[in-house]
Protein backbone atom coordinates (compact mmCIF):
# COMPACT_ATOMS: atom_id res chain seq x y z
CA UNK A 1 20.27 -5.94 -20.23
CA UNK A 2 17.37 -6.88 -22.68
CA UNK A 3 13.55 -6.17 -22.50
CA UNK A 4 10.74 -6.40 -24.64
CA UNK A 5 9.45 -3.86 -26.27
CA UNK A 6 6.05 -4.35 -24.93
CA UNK A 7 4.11 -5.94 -22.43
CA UNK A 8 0.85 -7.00 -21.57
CA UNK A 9 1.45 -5.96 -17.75
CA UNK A 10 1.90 -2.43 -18.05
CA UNK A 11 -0.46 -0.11 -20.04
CA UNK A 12 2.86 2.12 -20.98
CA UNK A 13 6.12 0.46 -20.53
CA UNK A 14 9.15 2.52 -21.25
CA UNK A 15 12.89 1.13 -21.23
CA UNK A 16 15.80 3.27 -20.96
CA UNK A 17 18.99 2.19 -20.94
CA UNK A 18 20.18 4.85 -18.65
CA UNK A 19 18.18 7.55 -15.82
CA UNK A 20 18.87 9.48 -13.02
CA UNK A 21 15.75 8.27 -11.07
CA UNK A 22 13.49 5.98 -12.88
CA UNK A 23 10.60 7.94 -10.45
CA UNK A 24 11.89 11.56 -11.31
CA UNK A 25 11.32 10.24 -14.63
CA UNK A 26 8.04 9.02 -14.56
CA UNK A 27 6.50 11.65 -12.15
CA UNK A 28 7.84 14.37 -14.93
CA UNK A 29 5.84 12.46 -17.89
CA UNK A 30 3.06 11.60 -15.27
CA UNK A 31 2.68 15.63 -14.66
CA UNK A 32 4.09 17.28 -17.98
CA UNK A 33 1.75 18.32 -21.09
CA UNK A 34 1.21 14.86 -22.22
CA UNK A 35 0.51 13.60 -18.68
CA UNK A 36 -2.82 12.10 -20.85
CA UNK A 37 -0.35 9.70 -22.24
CA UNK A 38 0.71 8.06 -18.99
CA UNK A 39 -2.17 6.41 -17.57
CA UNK A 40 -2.37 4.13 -14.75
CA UNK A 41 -0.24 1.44 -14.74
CA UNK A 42 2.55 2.93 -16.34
CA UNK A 43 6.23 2.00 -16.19
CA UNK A 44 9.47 3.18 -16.58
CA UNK A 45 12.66 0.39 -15.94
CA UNK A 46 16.17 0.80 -16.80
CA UNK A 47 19.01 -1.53 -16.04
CA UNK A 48 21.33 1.32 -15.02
CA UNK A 49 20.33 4.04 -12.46
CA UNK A 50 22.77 6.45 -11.16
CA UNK A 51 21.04 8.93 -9.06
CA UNK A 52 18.91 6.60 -7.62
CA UNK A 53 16.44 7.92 -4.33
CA UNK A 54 15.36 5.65 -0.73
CA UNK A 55 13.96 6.62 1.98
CA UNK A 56 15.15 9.45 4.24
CA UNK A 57 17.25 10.88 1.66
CA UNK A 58 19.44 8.14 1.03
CA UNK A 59 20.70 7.25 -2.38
CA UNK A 60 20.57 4.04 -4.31
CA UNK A 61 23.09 3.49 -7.17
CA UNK A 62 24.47 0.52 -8.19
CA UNK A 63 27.12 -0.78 -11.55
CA UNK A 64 25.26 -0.72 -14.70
CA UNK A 65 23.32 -4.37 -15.62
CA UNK A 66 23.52 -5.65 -12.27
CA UNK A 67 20.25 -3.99 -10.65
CA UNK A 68 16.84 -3.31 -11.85
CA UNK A 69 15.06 -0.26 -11.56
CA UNK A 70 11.18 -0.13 -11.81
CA UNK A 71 8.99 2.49 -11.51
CA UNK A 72 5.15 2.34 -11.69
CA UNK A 73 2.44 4.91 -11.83
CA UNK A 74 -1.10 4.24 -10.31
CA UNK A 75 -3.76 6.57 -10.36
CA UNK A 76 -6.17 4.90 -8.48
CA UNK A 77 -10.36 5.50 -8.41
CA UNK A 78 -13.30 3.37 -7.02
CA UNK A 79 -15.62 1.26 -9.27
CA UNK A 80 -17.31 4.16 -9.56
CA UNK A 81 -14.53 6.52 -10.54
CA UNK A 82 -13.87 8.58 -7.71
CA UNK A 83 -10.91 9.48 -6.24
CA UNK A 84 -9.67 6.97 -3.28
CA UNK A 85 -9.74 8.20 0.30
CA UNK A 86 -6.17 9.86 1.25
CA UNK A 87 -5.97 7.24 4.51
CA UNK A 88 -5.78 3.99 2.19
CA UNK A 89 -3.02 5.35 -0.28
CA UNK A 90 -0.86 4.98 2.65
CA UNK A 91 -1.27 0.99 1.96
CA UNK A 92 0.01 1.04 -1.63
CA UNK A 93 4.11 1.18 -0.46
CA UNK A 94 3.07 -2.21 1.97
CA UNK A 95 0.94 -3.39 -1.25
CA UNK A 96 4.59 -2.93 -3.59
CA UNK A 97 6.43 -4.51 -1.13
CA UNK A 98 4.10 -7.34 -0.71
CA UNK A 99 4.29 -7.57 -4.47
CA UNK A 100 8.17 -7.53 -4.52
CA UNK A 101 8.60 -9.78 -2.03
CA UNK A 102 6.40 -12.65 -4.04
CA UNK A 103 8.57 -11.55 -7.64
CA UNK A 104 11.70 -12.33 -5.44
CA UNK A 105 10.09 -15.55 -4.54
CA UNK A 106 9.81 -16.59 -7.51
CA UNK A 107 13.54 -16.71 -7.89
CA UNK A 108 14.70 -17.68 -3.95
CA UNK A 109 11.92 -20.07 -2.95
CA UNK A 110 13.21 -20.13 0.60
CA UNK A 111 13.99 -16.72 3.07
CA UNK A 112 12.42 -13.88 1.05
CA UNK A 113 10.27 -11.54 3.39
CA UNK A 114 8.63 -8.11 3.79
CA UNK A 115 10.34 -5.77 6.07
CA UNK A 116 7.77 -2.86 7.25
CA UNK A 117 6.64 -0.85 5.28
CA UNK A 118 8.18 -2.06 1.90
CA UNK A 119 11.92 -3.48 1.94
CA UNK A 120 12.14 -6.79 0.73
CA UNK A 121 14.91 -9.09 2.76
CA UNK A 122 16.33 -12.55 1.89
CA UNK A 123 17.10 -14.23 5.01
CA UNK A 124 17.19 -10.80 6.93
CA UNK A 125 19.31 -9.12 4.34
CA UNK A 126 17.60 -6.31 1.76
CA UNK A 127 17.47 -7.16 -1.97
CA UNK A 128 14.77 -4.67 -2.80
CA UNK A 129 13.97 -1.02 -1.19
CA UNK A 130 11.03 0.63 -2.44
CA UNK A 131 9.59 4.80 -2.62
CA UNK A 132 6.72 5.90 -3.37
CA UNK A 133 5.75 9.52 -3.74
CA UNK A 134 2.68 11.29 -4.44
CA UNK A 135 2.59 13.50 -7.64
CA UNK A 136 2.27 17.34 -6.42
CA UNK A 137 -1.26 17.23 -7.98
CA UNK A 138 -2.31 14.48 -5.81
CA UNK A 139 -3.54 12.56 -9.21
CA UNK A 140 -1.81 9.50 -8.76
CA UNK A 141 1.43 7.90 -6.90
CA UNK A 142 4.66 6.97 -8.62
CA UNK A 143 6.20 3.57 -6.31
CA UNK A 144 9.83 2.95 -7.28
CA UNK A 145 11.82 -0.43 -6.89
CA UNK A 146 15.41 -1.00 -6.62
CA UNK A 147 16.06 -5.05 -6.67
CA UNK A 148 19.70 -6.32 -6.61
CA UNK A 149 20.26 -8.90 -9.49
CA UNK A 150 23.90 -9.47 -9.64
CA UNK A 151 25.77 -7.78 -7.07
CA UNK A 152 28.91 -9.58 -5.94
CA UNK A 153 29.09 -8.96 -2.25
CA UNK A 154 31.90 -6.20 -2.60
CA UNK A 155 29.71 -4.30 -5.00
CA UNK A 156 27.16 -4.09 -1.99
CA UNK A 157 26.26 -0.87 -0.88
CA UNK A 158 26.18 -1.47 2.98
CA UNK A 159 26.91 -5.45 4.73
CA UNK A 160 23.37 -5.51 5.67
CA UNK A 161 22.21 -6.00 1.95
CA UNK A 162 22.33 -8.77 -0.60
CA UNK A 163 21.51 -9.56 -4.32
CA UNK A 164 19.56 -12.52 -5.93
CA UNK A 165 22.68 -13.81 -7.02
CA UNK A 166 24.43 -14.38 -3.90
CA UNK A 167 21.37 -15.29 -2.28
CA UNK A 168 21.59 -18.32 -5.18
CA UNK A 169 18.55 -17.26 -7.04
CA UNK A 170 17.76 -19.90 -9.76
CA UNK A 171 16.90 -16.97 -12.32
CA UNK A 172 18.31 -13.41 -12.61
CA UNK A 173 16.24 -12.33 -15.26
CA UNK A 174 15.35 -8.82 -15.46
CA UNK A 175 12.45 -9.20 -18.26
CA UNK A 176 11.51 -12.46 -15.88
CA UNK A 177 11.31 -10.70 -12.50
CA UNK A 178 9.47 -6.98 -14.21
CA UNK A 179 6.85 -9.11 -15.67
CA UNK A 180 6.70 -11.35 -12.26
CA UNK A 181 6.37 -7.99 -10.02
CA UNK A 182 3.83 -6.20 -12.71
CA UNK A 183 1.83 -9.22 -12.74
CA UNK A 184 1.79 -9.49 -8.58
CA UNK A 185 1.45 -5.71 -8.61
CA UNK A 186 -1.62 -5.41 -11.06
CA UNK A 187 -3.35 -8.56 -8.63
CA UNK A 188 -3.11 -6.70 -5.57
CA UNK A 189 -4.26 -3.19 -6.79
CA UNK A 190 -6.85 -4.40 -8.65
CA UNK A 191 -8.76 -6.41 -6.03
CA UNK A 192 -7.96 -3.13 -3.79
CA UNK A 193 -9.50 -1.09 -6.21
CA UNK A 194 -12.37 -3.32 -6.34
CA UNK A 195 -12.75 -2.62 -2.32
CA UNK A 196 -12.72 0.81 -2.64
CA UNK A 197 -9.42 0.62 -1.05
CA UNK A 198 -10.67 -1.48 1.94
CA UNK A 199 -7.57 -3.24 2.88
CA UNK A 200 -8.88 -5.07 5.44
CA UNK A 201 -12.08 -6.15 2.88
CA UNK A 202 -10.13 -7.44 0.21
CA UNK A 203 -7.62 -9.13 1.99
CA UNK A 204 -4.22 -7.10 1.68
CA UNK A 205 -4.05 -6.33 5.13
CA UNK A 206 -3.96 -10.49 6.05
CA UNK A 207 -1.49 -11.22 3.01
CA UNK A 208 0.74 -8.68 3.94
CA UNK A 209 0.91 -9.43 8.12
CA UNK A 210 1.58 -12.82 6.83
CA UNK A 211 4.46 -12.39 4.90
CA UNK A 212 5.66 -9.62 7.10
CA UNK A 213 8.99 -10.79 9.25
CA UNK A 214 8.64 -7.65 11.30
CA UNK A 215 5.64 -8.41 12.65
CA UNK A 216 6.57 -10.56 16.06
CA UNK A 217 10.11 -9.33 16.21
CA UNK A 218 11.50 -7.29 18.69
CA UNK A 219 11.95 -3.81 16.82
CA UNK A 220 13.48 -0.30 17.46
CA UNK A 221 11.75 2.47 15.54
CA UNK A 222 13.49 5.76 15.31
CA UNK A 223 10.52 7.97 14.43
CA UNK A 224 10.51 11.20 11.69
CA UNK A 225 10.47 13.41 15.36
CA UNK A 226 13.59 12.05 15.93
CA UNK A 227 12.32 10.11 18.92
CA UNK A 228 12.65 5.89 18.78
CA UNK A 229 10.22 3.37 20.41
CA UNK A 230 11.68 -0.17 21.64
CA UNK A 231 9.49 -3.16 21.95
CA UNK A 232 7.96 -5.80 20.31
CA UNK A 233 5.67 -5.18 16.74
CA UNK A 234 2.06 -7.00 17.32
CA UNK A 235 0.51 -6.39 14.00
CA UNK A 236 -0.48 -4.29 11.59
CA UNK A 237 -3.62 -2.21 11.77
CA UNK A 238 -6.56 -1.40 9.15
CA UNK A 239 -4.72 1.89 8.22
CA UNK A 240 -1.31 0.00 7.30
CA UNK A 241 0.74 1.41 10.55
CA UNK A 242 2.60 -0.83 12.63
CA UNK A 243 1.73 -1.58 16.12
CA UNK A 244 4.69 -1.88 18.54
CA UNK A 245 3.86 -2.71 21.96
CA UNK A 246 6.22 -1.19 24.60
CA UNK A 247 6.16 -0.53 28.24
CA UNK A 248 3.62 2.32 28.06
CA UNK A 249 1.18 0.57 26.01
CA UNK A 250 0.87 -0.19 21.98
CA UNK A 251 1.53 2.44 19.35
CA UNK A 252 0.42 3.13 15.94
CA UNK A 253 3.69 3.75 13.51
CA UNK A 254 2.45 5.53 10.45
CA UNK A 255 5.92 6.35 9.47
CA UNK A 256 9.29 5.38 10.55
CA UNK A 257 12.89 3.72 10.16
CA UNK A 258 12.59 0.27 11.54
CA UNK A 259 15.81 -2.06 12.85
CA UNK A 260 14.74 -5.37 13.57
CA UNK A 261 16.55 -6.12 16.92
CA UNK A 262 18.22 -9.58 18.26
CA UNK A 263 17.31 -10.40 21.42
């Protein structure tokens, strides 16, 4: 697996050919001695990631040259240079995933959607899962992307999951699809920036409901208490949660693992 050695998308891009966790990586250079040297929009991709992290704990690995794994690094400010409010970094994981989902478009025209918060499904099946985490000094969040490229369905990790290949994506190009994502990526913060992080002002809230599939499906939602709500998901709010409408009324998900149901 072949990348540049540069590129316009990224204000660091680094390629390895092998890491643990392309985010343990970055957030170590993001927060070591030369942490100057990693500004915002950074990146970090390799082609083979063993120790890879998802949400809840779960791990991600997959054979060597047949995922891509992308990390980027945002420290985010104002027009005037101030630090963003805490509430609206919880809309950069929905703004990655709305990003992914658009890169995988761009290969598989037809099926590819946003799963809340930030997995990315073709034709209900995930391709891409995505974490973010904020660095311990709260300057800046590192959002990682796993995207399957050439899985052959018994190199799958669960059934539920697919790659672009089987999904018959017309290109599998891992220099293709990085630059798509950075490229989609650098869009959407920017014009968030430019809002001060208003995602309802510059339009992220809209673009993501819209290519949301969760939104209007019936939904259980076991929550980080341990308790689960089943009902229907309505929307999505100014502060990026997910509304699910039950018997007892309509709740605000800030956080949560999300099965979208059948019936």
């Amino acid at each position: 697996m072949e990348f540049p050695l540069s590129r316009d998308e990224a204000s660091v891009l680094e390629i390895l050919p092998e890491a643990g966790s392309t985010n343990d990586e970055l957030v170590r250079r993001a927060t070591g001695t030369d942490a100057a040297n990693w500004p915002d929009l950074s990146v970090i991709a390799t082609g083979n990631q063993t120790n890879g992290r998802g949400r809840l704990g779960r791990t991600w690995v997959s054979p060597a040259g047949k995922s891509l794994a992308i990390s980027v690094l945002l420290r985010p400010r104002t027009p005037t240079g101030d630090a963003l409010p805490m509430e609206s970094l919880g809309w950069i994981p929905l703004m990655a995933g709305l990003a992914m989902t658009r890169a995988v478009r761009s290969a598989v025209p037809e099926g590819a959607a946003l799963k809340w918060p930030n997995d990315v499904l073709i034709d209900g099946r995930k391709v891409c899962g995505i974490l973010s985490e904020l660095l311990p000094d709260t300057s800046g969040v590192v959002i990682g992307a796993g995207l399957n490229l050439t899985l052959e369905a018994d190199e799958l990790p669960v059934d539920t999951a697919t790659s672009l290949s089987i999904a018959g994506a017309r290109d599998t190009d891992p220099d293709q699809l990085l630059s798509s994502y950075l490229r989609e990526l650098d869009a959407l913060y920017t014009s968030f920036l430019a809002f001060s992080g208003d995602a309802v002002g510059c339009g992220l809230q809209r673009d993501v409901a819209e290519s949301c599939e969760t939104v209007g499906r019936s939904v259980r939602v076991e929550l980080p208490s341990g308790d689960a709500l089943l009902g229907t998901a309505t929307g999505i709010d100014a502060d990026g949660r997910l509304l699910v409408e039950t018997n007892t009324g309509v709740s605000a998900v800030a956080a949560g693992d999300v099965t979208h149901l059948r019936y």
